[in-house]
Each structure stands twice: as structure tokens, then as C-alpha cells.
C-alpha atoms as a PDB file:
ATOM      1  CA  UNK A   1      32.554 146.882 -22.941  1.00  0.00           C
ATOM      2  CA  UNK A   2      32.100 146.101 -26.752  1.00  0.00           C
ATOM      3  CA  UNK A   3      31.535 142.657 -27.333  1.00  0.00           C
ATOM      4  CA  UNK A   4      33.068 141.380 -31.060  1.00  0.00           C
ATOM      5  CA  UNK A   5      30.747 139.327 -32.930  1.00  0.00           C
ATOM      6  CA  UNK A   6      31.568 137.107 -36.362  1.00  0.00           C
ATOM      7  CA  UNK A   7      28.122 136.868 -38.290  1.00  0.00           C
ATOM      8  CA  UNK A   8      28.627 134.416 -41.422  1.00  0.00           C
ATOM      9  CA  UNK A   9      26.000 134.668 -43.572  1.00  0.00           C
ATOM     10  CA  UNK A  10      25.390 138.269 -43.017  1.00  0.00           C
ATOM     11  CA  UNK A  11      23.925 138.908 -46.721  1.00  0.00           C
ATOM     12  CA  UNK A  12      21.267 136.822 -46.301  1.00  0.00           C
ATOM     13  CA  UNK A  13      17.485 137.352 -45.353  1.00  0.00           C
ATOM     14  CA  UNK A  14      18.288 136.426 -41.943  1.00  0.00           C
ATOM     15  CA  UNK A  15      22.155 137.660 -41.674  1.00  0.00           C
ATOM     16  CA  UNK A  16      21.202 141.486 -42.649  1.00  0.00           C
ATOM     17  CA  UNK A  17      18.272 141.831 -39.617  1.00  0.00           C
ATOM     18  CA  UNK A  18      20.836 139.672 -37.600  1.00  0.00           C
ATOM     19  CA  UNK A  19      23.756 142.260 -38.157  1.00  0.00           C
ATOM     20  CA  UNK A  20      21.376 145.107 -37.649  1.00  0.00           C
ATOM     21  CA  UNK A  21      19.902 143.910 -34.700  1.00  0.00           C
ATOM     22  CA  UNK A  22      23.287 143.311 -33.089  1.00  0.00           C
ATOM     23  CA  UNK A  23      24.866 146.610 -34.064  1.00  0.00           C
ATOM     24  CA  UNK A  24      22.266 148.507 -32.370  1.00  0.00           C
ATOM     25  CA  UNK A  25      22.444 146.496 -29.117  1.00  0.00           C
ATOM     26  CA  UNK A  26      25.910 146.857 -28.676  1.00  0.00           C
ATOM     27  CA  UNK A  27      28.037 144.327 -30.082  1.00  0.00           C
ATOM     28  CA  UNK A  28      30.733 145.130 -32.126  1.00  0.00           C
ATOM     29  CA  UNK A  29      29.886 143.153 -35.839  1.00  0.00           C
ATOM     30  CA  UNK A  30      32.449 141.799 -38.386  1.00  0.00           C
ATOM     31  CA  UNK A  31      29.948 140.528 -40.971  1.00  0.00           C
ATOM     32  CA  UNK A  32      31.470 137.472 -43.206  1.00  0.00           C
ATOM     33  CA  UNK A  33      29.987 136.481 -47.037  1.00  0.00           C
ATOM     34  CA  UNK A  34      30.956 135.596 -50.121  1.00  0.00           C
ATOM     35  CA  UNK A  35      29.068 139.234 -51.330  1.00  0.00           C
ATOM     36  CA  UNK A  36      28.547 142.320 -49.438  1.00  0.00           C
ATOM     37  CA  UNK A  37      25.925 143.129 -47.434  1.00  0.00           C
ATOM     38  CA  UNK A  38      23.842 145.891 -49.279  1.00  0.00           C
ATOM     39  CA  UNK A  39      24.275 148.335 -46.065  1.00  0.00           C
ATOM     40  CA  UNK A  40      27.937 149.691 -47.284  1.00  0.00           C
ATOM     41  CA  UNK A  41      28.232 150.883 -43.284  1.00  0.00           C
ATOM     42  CA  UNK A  42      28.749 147.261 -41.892  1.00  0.00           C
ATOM     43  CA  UNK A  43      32.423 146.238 -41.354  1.00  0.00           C
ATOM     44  CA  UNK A  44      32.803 143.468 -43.820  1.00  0.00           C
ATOM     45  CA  UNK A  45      35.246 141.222 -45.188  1.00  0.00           C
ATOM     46  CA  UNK A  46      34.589 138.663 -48.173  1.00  0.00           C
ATOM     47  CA  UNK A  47      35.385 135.043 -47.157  1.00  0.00           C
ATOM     48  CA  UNK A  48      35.107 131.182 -48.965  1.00  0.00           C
ATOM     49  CA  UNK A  49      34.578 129.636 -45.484  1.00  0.00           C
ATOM     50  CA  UNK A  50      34.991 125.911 -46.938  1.00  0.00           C
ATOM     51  CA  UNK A  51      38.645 127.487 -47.024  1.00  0.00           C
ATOM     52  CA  UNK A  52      39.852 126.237 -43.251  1.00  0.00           C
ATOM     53  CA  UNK A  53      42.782 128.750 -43.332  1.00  0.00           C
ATOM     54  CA  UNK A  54      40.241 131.606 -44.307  1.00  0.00           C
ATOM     55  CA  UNK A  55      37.798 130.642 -41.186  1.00  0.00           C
ATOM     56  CA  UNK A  56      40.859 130.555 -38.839  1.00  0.00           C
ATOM     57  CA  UNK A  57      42.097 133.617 -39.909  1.00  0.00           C
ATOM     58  CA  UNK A  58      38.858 135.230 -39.501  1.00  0.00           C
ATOM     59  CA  UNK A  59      37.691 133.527 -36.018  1.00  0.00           C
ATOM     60  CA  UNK A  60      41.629 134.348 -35.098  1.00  0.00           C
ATOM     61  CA  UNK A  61      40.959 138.185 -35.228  1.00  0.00           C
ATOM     62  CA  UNK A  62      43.714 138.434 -37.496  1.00  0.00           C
ATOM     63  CA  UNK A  63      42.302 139.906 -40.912  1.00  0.00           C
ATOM     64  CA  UNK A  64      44.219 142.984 -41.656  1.00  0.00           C
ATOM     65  CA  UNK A  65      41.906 146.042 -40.880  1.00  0.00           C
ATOM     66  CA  UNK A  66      39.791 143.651 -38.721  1.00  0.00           C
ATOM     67  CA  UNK A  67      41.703 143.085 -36.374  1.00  0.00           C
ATOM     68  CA  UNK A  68      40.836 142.194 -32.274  1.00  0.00           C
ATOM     69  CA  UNK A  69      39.337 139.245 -30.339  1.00  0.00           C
ATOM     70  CA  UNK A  70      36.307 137.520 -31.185  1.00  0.00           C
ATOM     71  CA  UNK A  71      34.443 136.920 -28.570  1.00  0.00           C
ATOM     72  CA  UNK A  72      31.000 135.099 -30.482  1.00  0.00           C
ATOM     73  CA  UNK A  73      30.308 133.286 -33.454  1.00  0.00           C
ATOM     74  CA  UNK A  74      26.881 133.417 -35.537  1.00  0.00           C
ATOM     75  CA  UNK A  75      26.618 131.285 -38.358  1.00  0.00           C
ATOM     76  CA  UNK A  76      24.116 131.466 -40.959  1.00  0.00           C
ATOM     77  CA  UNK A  77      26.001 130.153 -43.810  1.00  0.00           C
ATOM     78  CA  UNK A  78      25.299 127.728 -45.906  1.00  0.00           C
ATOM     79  CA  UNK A  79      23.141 126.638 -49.374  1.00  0.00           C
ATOM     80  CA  UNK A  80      19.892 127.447 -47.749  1.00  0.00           C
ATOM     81  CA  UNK A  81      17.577 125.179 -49.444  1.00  0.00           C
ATOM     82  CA  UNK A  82      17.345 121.601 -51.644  1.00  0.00           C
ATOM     83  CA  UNK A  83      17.515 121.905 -55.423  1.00  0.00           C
ATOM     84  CA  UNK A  84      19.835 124.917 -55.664  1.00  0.00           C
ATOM     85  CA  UNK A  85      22.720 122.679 -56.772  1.00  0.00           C
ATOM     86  CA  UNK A  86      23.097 119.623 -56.479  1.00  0.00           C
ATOM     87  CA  UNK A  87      23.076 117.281 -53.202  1.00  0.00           C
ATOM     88  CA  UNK A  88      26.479 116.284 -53.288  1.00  0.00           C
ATOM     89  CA  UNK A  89      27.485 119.475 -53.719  1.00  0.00           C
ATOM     90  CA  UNK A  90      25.205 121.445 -51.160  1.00  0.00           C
ATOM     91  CA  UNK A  91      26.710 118.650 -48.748  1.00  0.00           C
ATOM     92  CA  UNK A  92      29.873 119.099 -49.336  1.00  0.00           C
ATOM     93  CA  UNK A  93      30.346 122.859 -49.318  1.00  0.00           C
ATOM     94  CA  UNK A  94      27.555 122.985 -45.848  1.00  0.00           C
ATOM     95  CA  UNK A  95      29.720 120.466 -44.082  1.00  0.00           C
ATOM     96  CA  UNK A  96      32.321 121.650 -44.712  1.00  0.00           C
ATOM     97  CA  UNK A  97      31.981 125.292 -44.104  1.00  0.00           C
ATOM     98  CA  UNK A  98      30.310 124.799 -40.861  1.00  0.00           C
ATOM     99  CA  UNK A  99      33.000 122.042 -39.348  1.00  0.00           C
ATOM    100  CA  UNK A 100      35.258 125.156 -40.493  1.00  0.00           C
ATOM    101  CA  UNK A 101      34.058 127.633 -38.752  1.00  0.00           C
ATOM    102  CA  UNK A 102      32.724 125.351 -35.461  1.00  0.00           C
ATOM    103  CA  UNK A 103      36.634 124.424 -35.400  1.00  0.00           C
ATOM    104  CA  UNK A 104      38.150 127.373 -36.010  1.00  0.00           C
ATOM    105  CA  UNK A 105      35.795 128.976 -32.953  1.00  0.00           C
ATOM    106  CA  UNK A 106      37.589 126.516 -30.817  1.00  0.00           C
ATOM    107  CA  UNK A 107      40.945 126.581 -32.010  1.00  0.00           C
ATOM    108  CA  UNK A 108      41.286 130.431 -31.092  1.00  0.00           C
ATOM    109  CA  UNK A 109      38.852 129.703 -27.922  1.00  0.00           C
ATOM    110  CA  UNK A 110      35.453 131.404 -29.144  1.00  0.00           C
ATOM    111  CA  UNK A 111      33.181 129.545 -26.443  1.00  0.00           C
ATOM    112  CA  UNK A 112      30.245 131.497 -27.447  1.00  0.00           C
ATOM    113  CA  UNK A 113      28.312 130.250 -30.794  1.00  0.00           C
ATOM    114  CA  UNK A 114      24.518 130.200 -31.776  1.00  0.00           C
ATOM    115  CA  UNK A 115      24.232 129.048 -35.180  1.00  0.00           C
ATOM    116  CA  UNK A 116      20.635 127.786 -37.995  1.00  0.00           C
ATOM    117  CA  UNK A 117      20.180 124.663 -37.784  1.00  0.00           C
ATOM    118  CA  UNK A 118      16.430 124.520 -39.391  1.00  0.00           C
ATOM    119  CA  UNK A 119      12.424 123.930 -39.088  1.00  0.00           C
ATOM    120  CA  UNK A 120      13.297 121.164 -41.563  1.00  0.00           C
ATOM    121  CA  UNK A 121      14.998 118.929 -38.998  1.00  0.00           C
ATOM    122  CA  UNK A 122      11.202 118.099 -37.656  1.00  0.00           C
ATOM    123  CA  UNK A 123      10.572 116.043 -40.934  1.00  0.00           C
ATOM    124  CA  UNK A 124       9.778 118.572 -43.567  1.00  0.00           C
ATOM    125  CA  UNK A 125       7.581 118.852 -45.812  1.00  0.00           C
ATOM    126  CA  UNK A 126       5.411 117.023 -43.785  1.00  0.00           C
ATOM    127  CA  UNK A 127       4.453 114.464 -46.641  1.00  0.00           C
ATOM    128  CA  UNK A 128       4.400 112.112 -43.676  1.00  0.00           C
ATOM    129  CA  UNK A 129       2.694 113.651 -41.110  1.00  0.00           C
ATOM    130  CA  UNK A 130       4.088 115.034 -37.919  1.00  0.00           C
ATOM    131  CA  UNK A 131       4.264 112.687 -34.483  1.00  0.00           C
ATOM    132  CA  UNK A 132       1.747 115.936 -32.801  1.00  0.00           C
ATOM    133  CA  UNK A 133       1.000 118.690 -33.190  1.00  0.00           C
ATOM    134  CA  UNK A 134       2.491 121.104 -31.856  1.00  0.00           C
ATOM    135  CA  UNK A 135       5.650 119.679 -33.251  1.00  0.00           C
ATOM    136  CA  UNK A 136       8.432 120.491 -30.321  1.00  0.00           C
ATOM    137  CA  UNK A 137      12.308 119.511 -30.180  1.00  0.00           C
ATOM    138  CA  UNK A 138      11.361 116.271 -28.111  1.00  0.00           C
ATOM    139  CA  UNK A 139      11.234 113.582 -30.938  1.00  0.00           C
ATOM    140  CA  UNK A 140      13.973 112.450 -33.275  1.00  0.00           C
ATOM    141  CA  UNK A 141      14.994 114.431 -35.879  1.00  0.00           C
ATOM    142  CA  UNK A 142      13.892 113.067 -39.327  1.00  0.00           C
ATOM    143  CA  UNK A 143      15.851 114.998 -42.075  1.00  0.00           C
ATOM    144  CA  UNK A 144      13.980 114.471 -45.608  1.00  0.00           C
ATOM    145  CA  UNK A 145      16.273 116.102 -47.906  1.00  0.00           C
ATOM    146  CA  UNK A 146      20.702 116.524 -48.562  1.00  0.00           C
ATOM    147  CA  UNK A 147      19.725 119.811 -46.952  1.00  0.00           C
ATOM    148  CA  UNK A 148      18.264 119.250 -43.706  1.00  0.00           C
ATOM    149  CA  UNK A 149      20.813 116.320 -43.367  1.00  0.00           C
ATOM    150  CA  UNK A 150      23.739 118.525 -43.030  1.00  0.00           C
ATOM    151  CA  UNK A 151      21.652 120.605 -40.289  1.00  0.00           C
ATOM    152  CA  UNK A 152      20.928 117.592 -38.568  1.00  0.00           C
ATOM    153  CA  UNK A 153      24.324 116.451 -38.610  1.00  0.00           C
ATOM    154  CA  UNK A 154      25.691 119.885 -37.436  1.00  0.00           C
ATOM    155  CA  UNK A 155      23.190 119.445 -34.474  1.00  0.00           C
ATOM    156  CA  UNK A 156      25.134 116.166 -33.431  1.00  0.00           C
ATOM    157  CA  UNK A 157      27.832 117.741 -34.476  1.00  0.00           C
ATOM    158  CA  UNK A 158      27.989 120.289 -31.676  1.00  0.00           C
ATOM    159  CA  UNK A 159      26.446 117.750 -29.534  1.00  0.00           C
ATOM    160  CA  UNK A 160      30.256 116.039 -29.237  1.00  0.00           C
ATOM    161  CA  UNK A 161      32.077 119.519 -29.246  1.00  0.00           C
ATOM    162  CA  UNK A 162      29.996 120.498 -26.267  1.00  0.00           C
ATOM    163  CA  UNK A 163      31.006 116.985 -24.987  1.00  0.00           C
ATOM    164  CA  UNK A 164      34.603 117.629 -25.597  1.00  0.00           C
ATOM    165  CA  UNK A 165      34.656 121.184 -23.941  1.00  0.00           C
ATOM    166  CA  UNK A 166      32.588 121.468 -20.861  1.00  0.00           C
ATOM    167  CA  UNK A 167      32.983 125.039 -20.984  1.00  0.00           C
ATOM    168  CA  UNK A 168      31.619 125.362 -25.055  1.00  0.00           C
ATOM    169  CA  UNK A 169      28.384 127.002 -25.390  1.00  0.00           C
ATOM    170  CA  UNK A 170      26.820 125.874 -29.035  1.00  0.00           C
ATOM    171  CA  UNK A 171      22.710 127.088 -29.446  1.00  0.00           C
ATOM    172  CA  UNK A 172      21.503 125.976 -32.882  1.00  0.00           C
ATOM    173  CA  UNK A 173      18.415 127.803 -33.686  1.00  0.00           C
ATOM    174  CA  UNK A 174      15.425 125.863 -35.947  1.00  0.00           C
ATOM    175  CA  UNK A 175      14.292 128.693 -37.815  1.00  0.00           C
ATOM    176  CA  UNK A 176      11.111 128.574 -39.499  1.00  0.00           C
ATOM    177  CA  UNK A 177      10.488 129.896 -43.129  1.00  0.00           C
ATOM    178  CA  UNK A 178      11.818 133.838 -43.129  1.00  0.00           C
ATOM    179  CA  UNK A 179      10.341 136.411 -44.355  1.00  0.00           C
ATOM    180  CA  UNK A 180      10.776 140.055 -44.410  1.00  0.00           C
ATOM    181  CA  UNK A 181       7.499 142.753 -44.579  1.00  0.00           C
ATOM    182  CA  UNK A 182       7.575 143.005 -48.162  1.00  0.00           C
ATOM    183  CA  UNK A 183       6.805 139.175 -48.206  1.00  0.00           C
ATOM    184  CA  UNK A 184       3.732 139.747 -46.258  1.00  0.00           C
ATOM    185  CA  UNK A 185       1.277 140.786 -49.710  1.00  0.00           C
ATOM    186  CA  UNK A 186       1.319 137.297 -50.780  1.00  0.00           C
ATOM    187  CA  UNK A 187      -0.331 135.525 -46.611  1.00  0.00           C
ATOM    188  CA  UNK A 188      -3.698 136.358 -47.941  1.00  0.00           C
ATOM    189  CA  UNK A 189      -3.089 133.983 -50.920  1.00  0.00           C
ATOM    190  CA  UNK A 190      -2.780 130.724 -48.594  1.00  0.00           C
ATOM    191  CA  UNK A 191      -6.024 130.644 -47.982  1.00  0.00           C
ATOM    192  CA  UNK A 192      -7.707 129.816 -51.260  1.00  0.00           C
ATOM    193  CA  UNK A 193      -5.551 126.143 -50.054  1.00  0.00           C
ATOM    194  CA  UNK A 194      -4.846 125.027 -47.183  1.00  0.00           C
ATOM    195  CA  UNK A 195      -2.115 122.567 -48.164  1.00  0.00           C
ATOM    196  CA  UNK A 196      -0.220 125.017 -50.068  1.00  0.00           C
ATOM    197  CA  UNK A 197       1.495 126.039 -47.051  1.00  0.00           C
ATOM    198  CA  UNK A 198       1.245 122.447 -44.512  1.00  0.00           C
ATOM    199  CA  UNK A 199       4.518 121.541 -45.452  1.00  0.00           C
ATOM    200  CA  UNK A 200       5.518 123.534 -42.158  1.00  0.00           C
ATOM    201  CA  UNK A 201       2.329 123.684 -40.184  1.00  0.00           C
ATOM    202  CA  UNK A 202       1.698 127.164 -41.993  1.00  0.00           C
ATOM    203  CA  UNK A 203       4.721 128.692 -40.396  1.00  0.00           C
ATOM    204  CA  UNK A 204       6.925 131.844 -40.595  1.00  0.00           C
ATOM    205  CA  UNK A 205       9.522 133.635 -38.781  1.00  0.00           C
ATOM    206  CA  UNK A 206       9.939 137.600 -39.346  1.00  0.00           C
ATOM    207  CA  UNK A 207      13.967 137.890 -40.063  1.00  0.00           C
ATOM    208  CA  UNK A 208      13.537 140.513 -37.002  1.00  0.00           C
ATOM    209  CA  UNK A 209      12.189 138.038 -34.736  1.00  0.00           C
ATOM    210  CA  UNK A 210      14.762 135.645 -35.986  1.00  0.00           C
ATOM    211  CA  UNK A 211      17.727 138.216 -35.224  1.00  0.00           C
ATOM    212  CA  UNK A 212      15.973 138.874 -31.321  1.00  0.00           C
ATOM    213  CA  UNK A 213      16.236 135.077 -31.330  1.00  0.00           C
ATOM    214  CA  UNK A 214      19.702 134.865 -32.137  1.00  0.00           C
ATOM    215  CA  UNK A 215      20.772 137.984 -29.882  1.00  0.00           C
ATOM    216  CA  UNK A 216      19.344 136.278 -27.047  1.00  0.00           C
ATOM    217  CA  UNK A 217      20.956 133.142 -27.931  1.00  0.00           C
ATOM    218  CA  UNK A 218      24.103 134.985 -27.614  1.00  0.00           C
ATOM    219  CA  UNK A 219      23.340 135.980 -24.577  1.00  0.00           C
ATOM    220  CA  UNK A 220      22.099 133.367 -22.598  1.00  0.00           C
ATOM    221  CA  UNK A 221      24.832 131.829 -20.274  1.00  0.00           C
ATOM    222  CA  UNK A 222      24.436 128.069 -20.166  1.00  0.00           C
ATOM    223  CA  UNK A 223      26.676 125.573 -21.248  1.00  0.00           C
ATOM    224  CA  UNK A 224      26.653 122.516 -23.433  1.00  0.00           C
ATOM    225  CA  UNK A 225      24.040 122.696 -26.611  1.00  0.00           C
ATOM    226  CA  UNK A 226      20.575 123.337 -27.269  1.00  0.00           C
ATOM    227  CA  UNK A 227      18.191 123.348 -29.802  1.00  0.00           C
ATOM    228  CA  UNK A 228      15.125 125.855 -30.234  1.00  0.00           C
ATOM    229  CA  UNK A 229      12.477 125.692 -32.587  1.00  0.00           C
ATOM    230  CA  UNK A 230      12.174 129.920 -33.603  1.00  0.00           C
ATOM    231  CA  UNK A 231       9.046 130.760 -35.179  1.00  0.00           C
ATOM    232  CA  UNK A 232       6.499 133.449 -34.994  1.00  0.00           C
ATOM    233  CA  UNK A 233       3.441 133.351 -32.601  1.00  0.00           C
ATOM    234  CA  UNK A 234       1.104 132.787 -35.411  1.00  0.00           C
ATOM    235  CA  UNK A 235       0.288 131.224 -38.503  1.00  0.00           C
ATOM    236  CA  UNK A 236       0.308 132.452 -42.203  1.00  0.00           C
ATOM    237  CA  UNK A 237      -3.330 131.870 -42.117  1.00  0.00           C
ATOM    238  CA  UNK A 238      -6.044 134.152 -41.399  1.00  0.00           C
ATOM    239  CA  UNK A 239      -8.441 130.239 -40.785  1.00  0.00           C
ATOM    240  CA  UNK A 240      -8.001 128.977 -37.085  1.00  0.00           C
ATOM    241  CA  UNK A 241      -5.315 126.521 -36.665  1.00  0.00           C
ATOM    242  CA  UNK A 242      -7.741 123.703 -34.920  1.00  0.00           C
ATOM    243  CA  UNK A 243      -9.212 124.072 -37.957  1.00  0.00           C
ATOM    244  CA  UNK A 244      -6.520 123.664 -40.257  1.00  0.00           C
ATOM    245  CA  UNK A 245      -4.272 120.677 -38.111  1.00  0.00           C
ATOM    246  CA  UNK A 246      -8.402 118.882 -38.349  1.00  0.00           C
ATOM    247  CA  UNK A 247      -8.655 119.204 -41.975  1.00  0.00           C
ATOM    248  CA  UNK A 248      -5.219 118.521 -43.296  1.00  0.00           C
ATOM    249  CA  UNK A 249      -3.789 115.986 -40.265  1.00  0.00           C
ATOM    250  CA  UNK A 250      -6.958 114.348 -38.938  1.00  0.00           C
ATOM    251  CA  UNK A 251      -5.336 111.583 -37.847  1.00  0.00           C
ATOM    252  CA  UNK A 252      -2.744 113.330 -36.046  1.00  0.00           C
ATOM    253  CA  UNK A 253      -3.315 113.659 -31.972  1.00  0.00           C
ATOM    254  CA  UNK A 254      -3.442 117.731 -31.200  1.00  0.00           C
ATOM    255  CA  UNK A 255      -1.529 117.503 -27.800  1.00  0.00           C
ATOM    256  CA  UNK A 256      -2.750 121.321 -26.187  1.00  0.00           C
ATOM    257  CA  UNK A 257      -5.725 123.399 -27.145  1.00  0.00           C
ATOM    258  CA  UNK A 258      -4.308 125.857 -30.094  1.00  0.00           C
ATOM    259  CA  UNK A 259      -4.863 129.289 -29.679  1.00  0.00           C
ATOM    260  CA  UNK A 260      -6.842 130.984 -33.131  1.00  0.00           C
ATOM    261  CA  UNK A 261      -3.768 131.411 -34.972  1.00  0.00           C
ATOM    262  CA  UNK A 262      -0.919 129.553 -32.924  1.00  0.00           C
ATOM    263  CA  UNK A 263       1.870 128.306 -34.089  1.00  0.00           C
ATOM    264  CA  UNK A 264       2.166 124.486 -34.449  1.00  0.00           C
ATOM    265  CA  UNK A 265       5.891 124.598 -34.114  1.00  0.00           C
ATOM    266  CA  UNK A 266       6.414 125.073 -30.220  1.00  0.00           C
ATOM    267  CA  UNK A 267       8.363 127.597 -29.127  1.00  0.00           C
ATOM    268  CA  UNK A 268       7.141 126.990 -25.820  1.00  0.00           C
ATOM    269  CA  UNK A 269      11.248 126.149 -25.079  1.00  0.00           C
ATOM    270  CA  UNK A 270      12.456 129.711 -26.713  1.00  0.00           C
ATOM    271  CA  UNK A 271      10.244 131.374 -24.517  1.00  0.00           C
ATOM    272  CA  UNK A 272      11.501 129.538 -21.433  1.00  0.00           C
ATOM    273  CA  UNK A 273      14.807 129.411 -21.365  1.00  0.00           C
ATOM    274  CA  UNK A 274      16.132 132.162 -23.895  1.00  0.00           C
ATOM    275  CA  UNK A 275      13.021 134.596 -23.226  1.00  0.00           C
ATOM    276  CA  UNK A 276      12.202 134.967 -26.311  1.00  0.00           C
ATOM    277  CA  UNK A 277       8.638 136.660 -27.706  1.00  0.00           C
ATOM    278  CA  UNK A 278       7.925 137.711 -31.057  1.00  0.00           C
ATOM    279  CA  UNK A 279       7.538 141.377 -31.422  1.00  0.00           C
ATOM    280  CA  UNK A 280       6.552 140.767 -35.233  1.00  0.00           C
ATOM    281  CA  UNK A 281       3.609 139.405 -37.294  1.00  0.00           C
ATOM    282  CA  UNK A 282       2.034 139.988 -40.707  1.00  0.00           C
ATOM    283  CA  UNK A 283      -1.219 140.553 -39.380  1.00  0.00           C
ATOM    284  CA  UNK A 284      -0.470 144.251 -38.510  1.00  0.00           C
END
């Protein structure tokens, strides 16, 4: 049975491998942006999503021509970084959009939502170092930037939805840094400096591995929400990452033995619970 999926964002880096990904593993996608996805093939509608009326009609199943049941939600939109406008205004129109759509999900009884929250909840850039390394969802978030504070205010923000509706499934996804293949010329560059790239413990995640990430978020069947750091198995770095965490953070405690290139954003929990594995790196 074809499951109907809402994917805001889909324009982006992320929401085009996310769309993709989902269309070939069955679900049925209704892809929501402000401007069309560059595939011409994806069902589509244009939407202001800080509009409440436009997210309800949307979540609702009740755009003409897209019409039917939604059964999930993926959201992905939102002013992805600081310094694209300005704070006040990437607050208000992130807040706002994502109370939007989280509401309208449960107003037309969408139980099933995985949406980014960010790698920048864990205190990026990591001008103060991290707590340990690997960094992991265990500590406090410590939002730096307008930014990462609306992400880390969505996070408690589906914290008390969950509360309110036992039977509300919210997964917020951390994603690391995404990149596509034709990003992958410029890894080689990073090493001529090692702290070019420490503002996330040299880390990436292929918008493939990201779209596996959410798929699976989607379908695992728990309740309540979770957070899950999503990055790839590796570095950007070809130098070893015991290396790298010694140089840059010496005085920060290194709490497992790191494999040559691993990742020092666990996603230990990822691979636990949701099963998730990068299939992706640059190296190859």
C-alpha cells in the first residue's frame, strides 16, 4: 500500500536526495517549497509555510490536484544557516514555519514526522571546545547562533507534543554539514589546515546518506521523540582523527579509541536504534 509523504524543503541539498530516495522506495511524495524542485517529474506544489492556513491545507490533503491522506511529515525547511538575513528574521520565519507545520501534522492526525534539527545543536563552531570527543546526544544542547536556537527550540518543542500525544512519533535528525559528490574536489584542500574544518570535528554527511537517514526515521515505529546525530562514517580528512582531536583539542578527554578516519560526531545511536550505515563517502 502507498504510503503519502509531505517533504518541505524538497529543493534543497538535502530535500532533492530525500524526495528521490523516498520515491524509489515506495512512498508516495508531495514535495513542498517556495521554488520547484529542478526534477520537473516530482509532484509539487509551491507553499509560504509561515502561512498556518497554507500548512493545514497541505498536511489536510486538501490541495486541489493533490489530493489524499497524508500519512508522514518530513521537514527540512527553514533558513539553513546564520548570516543569510538577519537573526530576527531567520527566527521568526524558522519558528514559525516549523510550529506550522508540527501543528498542522496534528490537527489532521499525521502521527508520523522526522524532521533537521542540526550538528549545530552540539555547540558549533566549536570555538569552545566540545565536553568529548566523540560528541554524542547525551549533554545539553548549547546553541551558539539565532540559527541553531530555533533547532534547539524545535527539539523541546516536540519534546511537549510527544508529551501531549502519547501516540505522536517526532525524530529530529542532527545532520552534519551536506554535501553532494560534486562537493567532494575541494576534501583534499582541508588538509593544508587542520582548523579550517574543526568547527564540526571535520564532519560531513552525503545528502544520500542523509535521505537513508531520514527514510529510516520514517520508518522506525517508536513513540515519543528522539534525537540522532547523522553523519558520515568518516572525516573530511585524509590525517587520522587521534591525530587531529590531539592537535586541535588537547585538552579535551577522547572517550573511545577513534578509528583512522572516524567520525567524532557519534552516530553510535543511528546505528542502534534506526539501523542506519552510511553507504557513502568521498574517499571513493
Amino acid at each position: 500500500m502507498s504510503r503519502r509523504v509531505v517533504v518541505t524543503g524538497a529543493a534543497g541539498k538535502l530535500g532533492r536526495a530525500v524526495v528521490r530516495d523516498l520515491a524509489e522506495h515506495g512512498w508516495d511524495v508531495l514535495a513542498v517549497d517556495r521554488t520547484q524542485p529542478v526534477d520537473d517529474h516530482v509532484e509539487f506544489v509551491s507553499a509560504d509555510l509561515t502561512d498556518y492556513g497554507q500548512a493545514l491545507e497541505i498536511l489536510g490533503g486538501g490541495v486541489d490536484e493533490h489530493l489524499g491522506r497524508v500519512d508522514a511529515l518530513v521537514h527540512l525547511a527553514a533558513i539553513p544557516a546564520p548570516g543569510r538575513v538577519t537573526n530576527s528574521a531567520t527566527f521568526a520565519n524558522n519558528a514559525m514555519l516549523t510550529w506550522n507545520v508540527f501543528n498542522a501534522a496534528r490537527a489532521n492526525g499525521v502521527r508520523n514526522v522526522v524532521w533537521a534539527s542540526s550538528e549545530t545543536v552540539l555547540g558549533l563552531p566549536f570555538d569552545t571546545p566540545p565536553p568529548y570527543i566523540p560528541v554524542d546526544e547525551e549533554y545539553r544542547v548549547r546553541p551558539e547562533t539565532t540559527c541553531s536556537l530555533n533547532k534547539a527550540l524545535e527539539e523541546e518543542m516536540a519534546h511537549h507534543l510527544c508529551r501531549w500525544d502519547p501516540e505522536l512519533k517526532m525524530v529530529g535528525l542532527r545532520f552534519s554539514n551536506v554535501m553532494e559528490p560534486s562537493d567532494y574536489a575541494m576534501f583534499p584542500s582541508f588538509d593544508a589546515d587542520a582548523t579550517l574544518r574543526k568547527w564540526n570535528l571535520w564532519s560531513y554527511i552525503d545528502a544520500r546518506d542523509g535521505a537513508q537517514a531520514v527514510r529510516r526515521g520514517l520508518e522506525y515505529e517508536g513513540t515519543g521523540m528522539e534525537v540522532f546525530i547523522i553523519a558520515n562514517a568518516d572525516t573530511v580528512m585524509s590525517r587520522s582523527s587521534a591525530d587531529l582531536a590531539a592537535e586541535v583539542y588537547p585538552g579535551v578527554e577522547v572517550r573511545k579509541e577513534l578509528g583512522t578516519h572516524e567520525t567524532m560526531l557519534s552516530i553510535d545511536k543511528a546505528r542502534r536504534i534506526l539501523g542506519y550505515e552510511p553507504e557513502h563517502t568521498w574517499r571513493s
